[in-house]
C-alpha atoms as a PDB file:
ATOM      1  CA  UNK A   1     -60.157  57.302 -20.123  1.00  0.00           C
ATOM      2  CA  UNK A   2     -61.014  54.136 -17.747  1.00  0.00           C
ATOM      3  CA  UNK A   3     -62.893  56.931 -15.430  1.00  0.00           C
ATOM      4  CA  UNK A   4     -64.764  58.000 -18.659  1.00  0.00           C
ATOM      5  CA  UNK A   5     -65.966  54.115 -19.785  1.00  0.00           C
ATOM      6  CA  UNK A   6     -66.574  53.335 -16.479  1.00  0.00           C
ATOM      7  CA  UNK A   7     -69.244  56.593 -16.563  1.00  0.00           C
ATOM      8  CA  UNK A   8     -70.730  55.693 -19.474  1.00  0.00           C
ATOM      9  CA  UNK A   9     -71.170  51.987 -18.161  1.00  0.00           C
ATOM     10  CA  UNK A  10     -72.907  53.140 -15.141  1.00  0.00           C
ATOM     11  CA  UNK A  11     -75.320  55.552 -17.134  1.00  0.00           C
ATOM     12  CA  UNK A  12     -75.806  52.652 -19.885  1.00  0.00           C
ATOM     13  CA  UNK A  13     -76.564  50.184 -16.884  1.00  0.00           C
ATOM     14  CA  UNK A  14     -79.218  52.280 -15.131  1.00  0.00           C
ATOM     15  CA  UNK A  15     -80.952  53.759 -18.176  1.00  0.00           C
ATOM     16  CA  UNK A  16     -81.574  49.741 -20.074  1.00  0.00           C
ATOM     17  CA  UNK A  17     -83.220  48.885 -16.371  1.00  0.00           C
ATOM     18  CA  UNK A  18     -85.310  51.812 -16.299  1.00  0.00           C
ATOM     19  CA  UNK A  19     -85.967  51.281 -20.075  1.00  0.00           C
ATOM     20  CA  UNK A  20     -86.762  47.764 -19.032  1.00  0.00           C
ATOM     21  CA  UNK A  21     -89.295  49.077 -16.719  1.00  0.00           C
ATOM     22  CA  UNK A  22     -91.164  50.941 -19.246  1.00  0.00           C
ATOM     23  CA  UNK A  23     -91.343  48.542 -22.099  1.00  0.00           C
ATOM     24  CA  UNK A  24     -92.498  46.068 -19.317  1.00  0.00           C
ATOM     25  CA  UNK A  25     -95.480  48.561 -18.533  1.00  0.00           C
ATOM     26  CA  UNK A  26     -96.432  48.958 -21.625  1.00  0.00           C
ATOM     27  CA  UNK A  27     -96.473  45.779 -22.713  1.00  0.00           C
ATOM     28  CA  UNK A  28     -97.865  44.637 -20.098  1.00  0.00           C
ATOM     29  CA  UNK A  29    -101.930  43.996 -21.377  1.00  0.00           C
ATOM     30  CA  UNK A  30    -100.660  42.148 -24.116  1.00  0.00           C
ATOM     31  CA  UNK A  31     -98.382  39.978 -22.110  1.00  0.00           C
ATOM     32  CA  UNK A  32    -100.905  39.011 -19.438  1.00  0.00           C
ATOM     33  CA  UNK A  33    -102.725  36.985 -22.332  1.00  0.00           C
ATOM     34  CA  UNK A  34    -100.843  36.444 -24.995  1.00  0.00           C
ATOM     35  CA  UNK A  35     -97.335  34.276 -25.061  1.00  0.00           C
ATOM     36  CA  UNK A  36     -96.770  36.260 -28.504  1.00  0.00           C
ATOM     37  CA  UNK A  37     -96.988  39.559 -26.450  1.00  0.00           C
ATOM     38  CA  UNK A  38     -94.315  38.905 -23.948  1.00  0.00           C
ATOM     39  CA  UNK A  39     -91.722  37.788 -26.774  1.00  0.00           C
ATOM     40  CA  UNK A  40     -92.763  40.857 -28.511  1.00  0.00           C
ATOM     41  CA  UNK A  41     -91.702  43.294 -25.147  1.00  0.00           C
ATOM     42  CA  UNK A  42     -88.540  41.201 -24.631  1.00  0.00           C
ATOM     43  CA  UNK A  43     -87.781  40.998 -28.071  1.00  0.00           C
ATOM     44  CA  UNK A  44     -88.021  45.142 -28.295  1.00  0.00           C
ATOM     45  CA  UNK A  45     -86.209  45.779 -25.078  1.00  0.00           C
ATOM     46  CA  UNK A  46     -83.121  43.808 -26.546  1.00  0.00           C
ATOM     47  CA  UNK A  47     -82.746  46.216 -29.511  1.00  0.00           C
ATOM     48  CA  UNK A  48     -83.028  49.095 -27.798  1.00  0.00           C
ATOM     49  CA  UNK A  49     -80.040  47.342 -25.564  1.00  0.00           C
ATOM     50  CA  UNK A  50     -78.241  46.384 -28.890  1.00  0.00           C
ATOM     51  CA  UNK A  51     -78.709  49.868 -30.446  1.00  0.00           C
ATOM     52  CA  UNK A  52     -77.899  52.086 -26.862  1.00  0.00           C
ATOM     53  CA  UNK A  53     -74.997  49.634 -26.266  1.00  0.00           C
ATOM     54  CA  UNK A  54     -73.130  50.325 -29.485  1.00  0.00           C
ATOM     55  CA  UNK A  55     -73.280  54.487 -28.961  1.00  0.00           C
ATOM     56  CA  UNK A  56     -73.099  54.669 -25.320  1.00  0.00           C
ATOM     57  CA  UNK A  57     -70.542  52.070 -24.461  1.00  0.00           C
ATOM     58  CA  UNK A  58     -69.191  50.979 -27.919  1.00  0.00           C
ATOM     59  CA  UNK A  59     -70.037  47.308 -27.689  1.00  0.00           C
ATOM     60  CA  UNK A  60     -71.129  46.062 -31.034  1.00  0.00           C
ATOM     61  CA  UNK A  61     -73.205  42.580 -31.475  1.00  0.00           C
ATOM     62  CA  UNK A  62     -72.981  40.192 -33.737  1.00  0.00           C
ATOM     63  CA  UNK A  63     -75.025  36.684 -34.598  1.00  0.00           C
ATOM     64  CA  UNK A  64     -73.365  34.436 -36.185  1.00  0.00           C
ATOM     65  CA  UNK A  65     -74.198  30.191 -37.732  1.00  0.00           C
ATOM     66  CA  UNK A  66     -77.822  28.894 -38.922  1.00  0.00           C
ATOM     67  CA  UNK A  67     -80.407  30.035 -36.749  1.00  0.00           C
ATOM     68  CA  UNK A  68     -82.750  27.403 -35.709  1.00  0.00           C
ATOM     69  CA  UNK A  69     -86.537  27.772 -36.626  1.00  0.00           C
ATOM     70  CA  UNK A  70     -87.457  24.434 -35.414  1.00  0.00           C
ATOM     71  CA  UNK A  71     -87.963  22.591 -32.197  1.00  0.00           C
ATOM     72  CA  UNK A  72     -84.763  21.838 -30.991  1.00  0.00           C
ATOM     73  CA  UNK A  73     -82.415  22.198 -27.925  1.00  0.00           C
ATOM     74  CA  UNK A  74     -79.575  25.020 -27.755  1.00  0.00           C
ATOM     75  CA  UNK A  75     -76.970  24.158 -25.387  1.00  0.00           C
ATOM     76  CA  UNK A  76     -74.936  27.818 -24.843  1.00  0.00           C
ATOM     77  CA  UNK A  77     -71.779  28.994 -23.434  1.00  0.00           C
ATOM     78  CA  UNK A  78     -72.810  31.591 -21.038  1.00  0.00           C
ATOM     79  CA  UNK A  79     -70.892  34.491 -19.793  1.00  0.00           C
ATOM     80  CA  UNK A  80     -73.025  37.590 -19.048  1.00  0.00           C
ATOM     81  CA  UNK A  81     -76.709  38.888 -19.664  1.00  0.00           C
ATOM     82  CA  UNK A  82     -75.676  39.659 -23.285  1.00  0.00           C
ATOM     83  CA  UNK A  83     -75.666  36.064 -24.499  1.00  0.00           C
ATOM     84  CA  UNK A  84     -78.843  35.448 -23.110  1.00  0.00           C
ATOM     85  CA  UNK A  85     -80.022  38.521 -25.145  1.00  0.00           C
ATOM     86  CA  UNK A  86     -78.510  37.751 -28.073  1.00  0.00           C
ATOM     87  CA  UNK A  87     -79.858  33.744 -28.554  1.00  0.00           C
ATOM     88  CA  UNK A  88     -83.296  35.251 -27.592  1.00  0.00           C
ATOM     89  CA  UNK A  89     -83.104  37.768 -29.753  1.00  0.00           C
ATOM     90  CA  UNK A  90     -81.904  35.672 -32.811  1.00  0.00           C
ATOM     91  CA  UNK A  91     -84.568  32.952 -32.578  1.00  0.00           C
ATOM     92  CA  UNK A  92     -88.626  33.013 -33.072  1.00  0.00           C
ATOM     93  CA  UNK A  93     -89.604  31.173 -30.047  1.00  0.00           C
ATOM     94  CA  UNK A  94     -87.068  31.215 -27.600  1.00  0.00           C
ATOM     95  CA  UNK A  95     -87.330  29.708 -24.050  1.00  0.00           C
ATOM     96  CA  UNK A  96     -84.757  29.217 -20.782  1.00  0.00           C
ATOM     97  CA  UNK A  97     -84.273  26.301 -18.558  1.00  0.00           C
ATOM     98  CA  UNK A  98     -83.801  28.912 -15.440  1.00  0.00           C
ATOM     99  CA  UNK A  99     -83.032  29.310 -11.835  1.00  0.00           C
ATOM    100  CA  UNK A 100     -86.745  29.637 -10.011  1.00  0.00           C
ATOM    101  CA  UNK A 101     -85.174  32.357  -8.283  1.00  0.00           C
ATOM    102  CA  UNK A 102     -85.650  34.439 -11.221  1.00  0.00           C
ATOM    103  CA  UNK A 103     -89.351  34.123 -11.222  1.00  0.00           C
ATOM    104  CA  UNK A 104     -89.144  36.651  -7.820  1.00  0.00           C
ATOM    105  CA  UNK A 105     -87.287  39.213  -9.539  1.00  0.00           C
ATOM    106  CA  UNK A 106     -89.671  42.428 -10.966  1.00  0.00           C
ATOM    107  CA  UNK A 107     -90.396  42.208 -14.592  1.00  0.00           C
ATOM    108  CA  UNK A 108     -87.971  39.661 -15.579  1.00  0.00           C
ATOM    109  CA  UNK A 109     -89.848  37.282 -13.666  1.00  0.00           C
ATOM    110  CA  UNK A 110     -93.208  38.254 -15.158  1.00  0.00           C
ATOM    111  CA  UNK A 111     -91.747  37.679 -18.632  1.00  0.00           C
ATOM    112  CA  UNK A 112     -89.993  34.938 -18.071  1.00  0.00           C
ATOM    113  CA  UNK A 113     -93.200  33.083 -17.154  1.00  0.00           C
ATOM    114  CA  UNK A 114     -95.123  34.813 -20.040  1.00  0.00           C
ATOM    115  CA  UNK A 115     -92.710  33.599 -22.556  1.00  0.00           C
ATOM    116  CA  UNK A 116     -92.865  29.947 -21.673  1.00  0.00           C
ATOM    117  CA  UNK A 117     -89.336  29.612 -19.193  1.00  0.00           C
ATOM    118  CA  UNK A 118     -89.037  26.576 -17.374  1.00  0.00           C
ATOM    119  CA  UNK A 119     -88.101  26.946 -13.669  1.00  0.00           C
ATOM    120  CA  UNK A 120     -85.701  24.462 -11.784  1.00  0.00           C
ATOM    121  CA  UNK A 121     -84.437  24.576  -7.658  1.00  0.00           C
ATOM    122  CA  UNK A 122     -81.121  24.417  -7.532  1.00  0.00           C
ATOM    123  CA  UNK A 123     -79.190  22.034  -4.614  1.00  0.00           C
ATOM    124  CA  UNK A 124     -80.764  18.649  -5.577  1.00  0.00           C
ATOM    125  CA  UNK A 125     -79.390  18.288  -9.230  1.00  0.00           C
ATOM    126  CA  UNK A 126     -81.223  14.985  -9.372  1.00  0.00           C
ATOM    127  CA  UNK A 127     -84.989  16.293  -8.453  1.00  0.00           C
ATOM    128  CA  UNK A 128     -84.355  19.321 -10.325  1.00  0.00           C
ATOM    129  CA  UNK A 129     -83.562  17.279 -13.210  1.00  0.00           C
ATOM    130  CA  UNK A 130     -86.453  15.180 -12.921  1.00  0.00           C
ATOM    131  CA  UNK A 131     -88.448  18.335 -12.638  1.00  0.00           C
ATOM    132  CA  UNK A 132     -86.951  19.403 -15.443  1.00  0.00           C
ATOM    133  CA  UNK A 133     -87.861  16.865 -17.604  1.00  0.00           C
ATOM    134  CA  UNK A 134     -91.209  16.905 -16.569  1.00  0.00           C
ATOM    135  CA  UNK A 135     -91.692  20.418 -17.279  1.00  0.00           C
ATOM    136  CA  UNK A 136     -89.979  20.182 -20.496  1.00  0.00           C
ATOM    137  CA  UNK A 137     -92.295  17.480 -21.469  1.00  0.00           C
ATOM    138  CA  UNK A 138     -95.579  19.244 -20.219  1.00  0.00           C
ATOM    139  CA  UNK A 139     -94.517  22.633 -22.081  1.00  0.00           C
ATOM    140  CA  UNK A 140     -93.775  21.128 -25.556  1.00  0.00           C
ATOM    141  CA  UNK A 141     -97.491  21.535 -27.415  1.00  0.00           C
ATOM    142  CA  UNK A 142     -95.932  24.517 -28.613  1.00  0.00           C
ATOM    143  CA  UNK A 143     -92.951  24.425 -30.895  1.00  0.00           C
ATOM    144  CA  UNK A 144     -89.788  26.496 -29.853  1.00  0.00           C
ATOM    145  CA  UNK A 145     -86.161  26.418 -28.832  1.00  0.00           C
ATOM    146  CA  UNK A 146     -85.433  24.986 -25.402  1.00  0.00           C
ATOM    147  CA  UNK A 147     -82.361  26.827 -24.482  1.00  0.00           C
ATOM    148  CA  UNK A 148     -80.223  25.855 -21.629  1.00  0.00           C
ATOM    149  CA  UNK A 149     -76.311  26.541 -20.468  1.00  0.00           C
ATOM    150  CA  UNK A 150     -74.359  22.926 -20.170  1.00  0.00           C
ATOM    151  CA  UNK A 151     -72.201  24.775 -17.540  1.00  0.00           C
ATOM    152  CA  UNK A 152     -75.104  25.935 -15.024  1.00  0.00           C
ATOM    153  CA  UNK A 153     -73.871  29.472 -14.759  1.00  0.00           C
ATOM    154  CA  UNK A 154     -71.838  32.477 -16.204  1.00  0.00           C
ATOM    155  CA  UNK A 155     -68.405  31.309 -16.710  1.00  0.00           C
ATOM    156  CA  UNK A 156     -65.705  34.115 -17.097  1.00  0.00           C
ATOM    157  CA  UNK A 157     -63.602  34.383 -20.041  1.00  0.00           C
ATOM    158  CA  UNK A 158     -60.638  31.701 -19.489  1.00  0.00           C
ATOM    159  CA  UNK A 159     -62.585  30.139 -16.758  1.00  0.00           C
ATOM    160  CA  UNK A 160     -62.722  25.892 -16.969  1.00  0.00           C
ATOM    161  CA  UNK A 161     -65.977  25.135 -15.532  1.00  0.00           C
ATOM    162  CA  UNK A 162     -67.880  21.232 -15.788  1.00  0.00           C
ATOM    163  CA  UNK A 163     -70.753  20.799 -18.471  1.00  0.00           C
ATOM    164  CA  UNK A 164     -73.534  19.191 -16.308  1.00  0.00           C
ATOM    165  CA  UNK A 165     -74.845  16.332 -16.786  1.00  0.00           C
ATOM    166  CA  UNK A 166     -78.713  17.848 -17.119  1.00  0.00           C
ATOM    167  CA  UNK A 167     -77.609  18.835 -20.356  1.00  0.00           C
ATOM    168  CA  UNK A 168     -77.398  15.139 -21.228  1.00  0.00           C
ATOM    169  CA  UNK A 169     -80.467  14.016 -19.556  1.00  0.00           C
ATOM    170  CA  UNK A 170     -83.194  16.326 -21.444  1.00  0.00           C
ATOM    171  CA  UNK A 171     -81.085  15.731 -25.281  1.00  0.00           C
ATOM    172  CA  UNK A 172     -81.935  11.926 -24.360  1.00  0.00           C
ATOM    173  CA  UNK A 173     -85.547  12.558 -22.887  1.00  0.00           C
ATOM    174  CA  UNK A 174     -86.723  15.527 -25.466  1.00  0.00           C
ATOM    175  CA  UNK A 175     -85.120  13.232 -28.693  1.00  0.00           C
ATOM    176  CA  UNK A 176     -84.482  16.573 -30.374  1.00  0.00           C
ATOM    177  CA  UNK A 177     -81.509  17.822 -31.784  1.00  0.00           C
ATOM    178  CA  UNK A 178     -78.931  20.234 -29.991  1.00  0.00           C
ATOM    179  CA  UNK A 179     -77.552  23.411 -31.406  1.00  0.00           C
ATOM    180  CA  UNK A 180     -74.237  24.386 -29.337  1.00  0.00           C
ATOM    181  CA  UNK A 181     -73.888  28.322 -29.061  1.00  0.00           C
ATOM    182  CA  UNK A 182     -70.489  29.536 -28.530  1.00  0.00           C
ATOM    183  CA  UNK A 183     -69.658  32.942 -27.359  1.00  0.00           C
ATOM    184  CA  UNK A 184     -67.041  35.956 -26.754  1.00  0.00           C
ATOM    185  CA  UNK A 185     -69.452  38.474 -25.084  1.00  0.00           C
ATOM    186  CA  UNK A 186     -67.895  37.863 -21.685  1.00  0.00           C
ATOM    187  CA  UNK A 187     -64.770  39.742 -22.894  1.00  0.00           C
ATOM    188  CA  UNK A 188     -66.910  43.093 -23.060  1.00  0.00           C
ATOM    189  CA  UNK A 189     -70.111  42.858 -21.037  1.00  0.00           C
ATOM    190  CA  UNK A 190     -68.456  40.597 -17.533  1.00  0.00           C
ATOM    191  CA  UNK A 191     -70.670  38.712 -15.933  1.00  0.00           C
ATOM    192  CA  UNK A 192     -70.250  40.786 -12.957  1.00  0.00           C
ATOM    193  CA  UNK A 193     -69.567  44.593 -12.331  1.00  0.00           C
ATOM    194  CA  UNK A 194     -70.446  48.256 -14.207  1.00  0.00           C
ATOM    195  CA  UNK A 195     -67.533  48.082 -16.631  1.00  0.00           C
ATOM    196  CA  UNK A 196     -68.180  48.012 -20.249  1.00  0.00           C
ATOM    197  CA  UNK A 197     -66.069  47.585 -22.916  1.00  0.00           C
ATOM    198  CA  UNK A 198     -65.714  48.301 -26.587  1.00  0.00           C
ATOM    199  CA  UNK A 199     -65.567  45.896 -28.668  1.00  0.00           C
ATOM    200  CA  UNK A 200     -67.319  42.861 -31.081  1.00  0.00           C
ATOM    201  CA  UNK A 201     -69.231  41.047 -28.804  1.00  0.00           C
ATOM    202  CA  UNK A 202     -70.878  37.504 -30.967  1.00  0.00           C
ATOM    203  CA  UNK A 203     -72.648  34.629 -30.161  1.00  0.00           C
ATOM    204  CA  UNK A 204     -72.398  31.451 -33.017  1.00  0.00           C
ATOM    205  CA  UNK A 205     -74.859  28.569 -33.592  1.00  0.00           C
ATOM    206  CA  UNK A 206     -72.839  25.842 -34.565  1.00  0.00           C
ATOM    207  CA  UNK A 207     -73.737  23.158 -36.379  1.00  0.00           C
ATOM    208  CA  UNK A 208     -76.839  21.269 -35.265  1.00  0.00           C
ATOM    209  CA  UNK A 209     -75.763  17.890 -33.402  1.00  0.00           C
ATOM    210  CA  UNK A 210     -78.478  14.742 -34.242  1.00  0.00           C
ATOM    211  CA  UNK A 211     -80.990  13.586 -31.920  1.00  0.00           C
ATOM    212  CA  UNK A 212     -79.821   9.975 -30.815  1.00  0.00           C
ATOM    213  CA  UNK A 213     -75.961  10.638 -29.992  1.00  0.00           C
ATOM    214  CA  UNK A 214     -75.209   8.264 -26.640  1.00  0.00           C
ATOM    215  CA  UNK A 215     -74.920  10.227 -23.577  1.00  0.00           C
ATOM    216  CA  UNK A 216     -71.219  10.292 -23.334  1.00  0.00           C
ATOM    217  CA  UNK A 217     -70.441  10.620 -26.929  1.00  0.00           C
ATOM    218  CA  UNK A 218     -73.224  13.889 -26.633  1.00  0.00           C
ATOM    219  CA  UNK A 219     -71.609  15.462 -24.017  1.00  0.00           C
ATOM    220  CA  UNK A 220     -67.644  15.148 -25.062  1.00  0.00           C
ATOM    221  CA  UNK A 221     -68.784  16.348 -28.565  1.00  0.00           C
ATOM    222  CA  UNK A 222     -71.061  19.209 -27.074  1.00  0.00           C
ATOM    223  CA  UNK A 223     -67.674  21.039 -24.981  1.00  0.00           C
ATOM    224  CA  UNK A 224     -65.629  20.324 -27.055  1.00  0.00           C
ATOM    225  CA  UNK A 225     -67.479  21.824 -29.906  1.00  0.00           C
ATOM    226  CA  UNK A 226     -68.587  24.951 -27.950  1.00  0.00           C
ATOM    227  CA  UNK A 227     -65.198  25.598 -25.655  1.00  0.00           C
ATOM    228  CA  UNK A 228     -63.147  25.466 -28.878  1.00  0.00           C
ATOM    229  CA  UNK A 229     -65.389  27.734 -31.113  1.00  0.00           C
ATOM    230  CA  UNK A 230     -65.659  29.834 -27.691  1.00  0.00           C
ATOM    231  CA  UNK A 231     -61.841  30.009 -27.426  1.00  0.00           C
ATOM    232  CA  UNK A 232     -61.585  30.856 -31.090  1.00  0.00           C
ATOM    233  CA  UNK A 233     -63.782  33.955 -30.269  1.00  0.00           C
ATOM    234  CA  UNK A 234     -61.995  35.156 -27.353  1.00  0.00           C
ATOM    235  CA  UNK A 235     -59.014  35.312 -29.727  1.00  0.00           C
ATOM    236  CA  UNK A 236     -60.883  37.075 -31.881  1.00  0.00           C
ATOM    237  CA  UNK A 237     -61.747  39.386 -29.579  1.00  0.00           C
ATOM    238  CA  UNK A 238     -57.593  39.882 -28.570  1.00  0.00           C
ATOM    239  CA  UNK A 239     -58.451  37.734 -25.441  1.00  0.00           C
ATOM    240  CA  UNK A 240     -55.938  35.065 -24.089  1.00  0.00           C
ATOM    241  CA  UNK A 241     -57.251  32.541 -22.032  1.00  0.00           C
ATOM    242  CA  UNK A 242     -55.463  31.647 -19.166  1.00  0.00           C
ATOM    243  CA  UNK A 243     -57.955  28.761 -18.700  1.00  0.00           C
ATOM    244  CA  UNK A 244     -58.617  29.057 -14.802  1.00  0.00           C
ATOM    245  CA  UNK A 245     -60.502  26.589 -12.834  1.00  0.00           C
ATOM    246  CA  UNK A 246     -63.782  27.556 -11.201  1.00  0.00           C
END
């Protein structure tokens, strides 16, 4: 039975890259000029991985919580590609604080830029978080949700990993209000690997913290919000954590 999943992962994993491809090429002359084009092709390659990932691998998704319209900061739990997915999915104009790594890899890169992501180098957390800031500040003529993850990277299931501080530094410069995102999805899509499994995979906006919190009062608030809805989830999904340091 493993042997079969493991299969039907590997088939599910090539064909949403080579459907990736495809949507990418032909969405491709509305994308070059229009920011409403690349949502659109991102936006329609995450159903069809919603919709093939519930037949071919039995992983349902779920959105859970209020979700934000408005221009605001979501602060996410990340565990695998799904989450990201599912939050872009979910709002209208979604956008990534993101490794500039990304912007070198085919297609994603393309749309990542097209859809308004901001790009940071990692190594020198206190230029990048300048940079980030700046960026931040030069991209905001158009409304949307700045979404970054507190914790820097995927974080497995069970896995006690710092928030960073960046987090803190763009809810003080932005003056917006934070949404925390919590998440299961890790339990079913891993952040590493083939392997699929069946299951409820959600992601849940919580409720909306105000813009003005001090820095330390924002940041306790934000994990412990987001690791105990997260934890909650995992439960949900039959999962213990063993809460592991990384």
């Amino acid at each position: 039975m493993i042997v079969i999943q493991w299969l039907r992962s590997l088939i599910f994993v090539v064909q949403i890259y080579f459907a990736m491809l495809v949507i990418g090429i032909v969405f491709a002359p509305y994308a070059m000029f229009s920011r409403a084009g690349a949502r659109a092709a991102c936006k329609t390659w995450c159903k069809w991985v919603f919709w093939s990932a519930r037949w071919m691998v039995g992983i349902r998704t779920e959105v859970r919580g209020p979700v934000p319209t408005g221009d605001v900061m979501i602060a996410a739990k990340h565990q695998s590609f799904l989450d990201i997915m599912l939050i872009f999915h979910a709002v209208p104009k979604g956008k990534f604080i993101m490794k500039r790594e990304i912007l070198w890899t085919p297609i994603i890169g393309l749309y990542a830029k097209g859809i308004g992501c901001i790009p940071v180098s990692r190594g020198k957390r206190g230029l990048a978080i300048k940079k980030m800031v700046r960026d931040v500040d030069a991209g905001r003529l158009e409304a949307g949700q700045l979404i970054i993850y507190s914790q820097g990277t995927r974080v497995a299931p069970g896995v006690k990993a710092p928030y960073k501080v960046g987090t803190a530094v763009l809810y003080t410069e932005l003056g917006q209000p934070c949404v925390p995102v919590a998440t299961n999805v890790g339990v079913f899509w891993p952040r590493k690997g083939i392997m699929r499994k069946p299951g409820l995979a959600v992601v849940e906006f919580l409720p909306t913290m105000p813009e003005g919190l001090p820095r330390e009062a924002f940041m306790a608030e934000l994990q412990q919000t987001v690791e105990a809805k997260s934890d909650a989830l995992l439960a949900e999904a039959g999962f213990e954590p063993e809460r592991l340091t990384q």
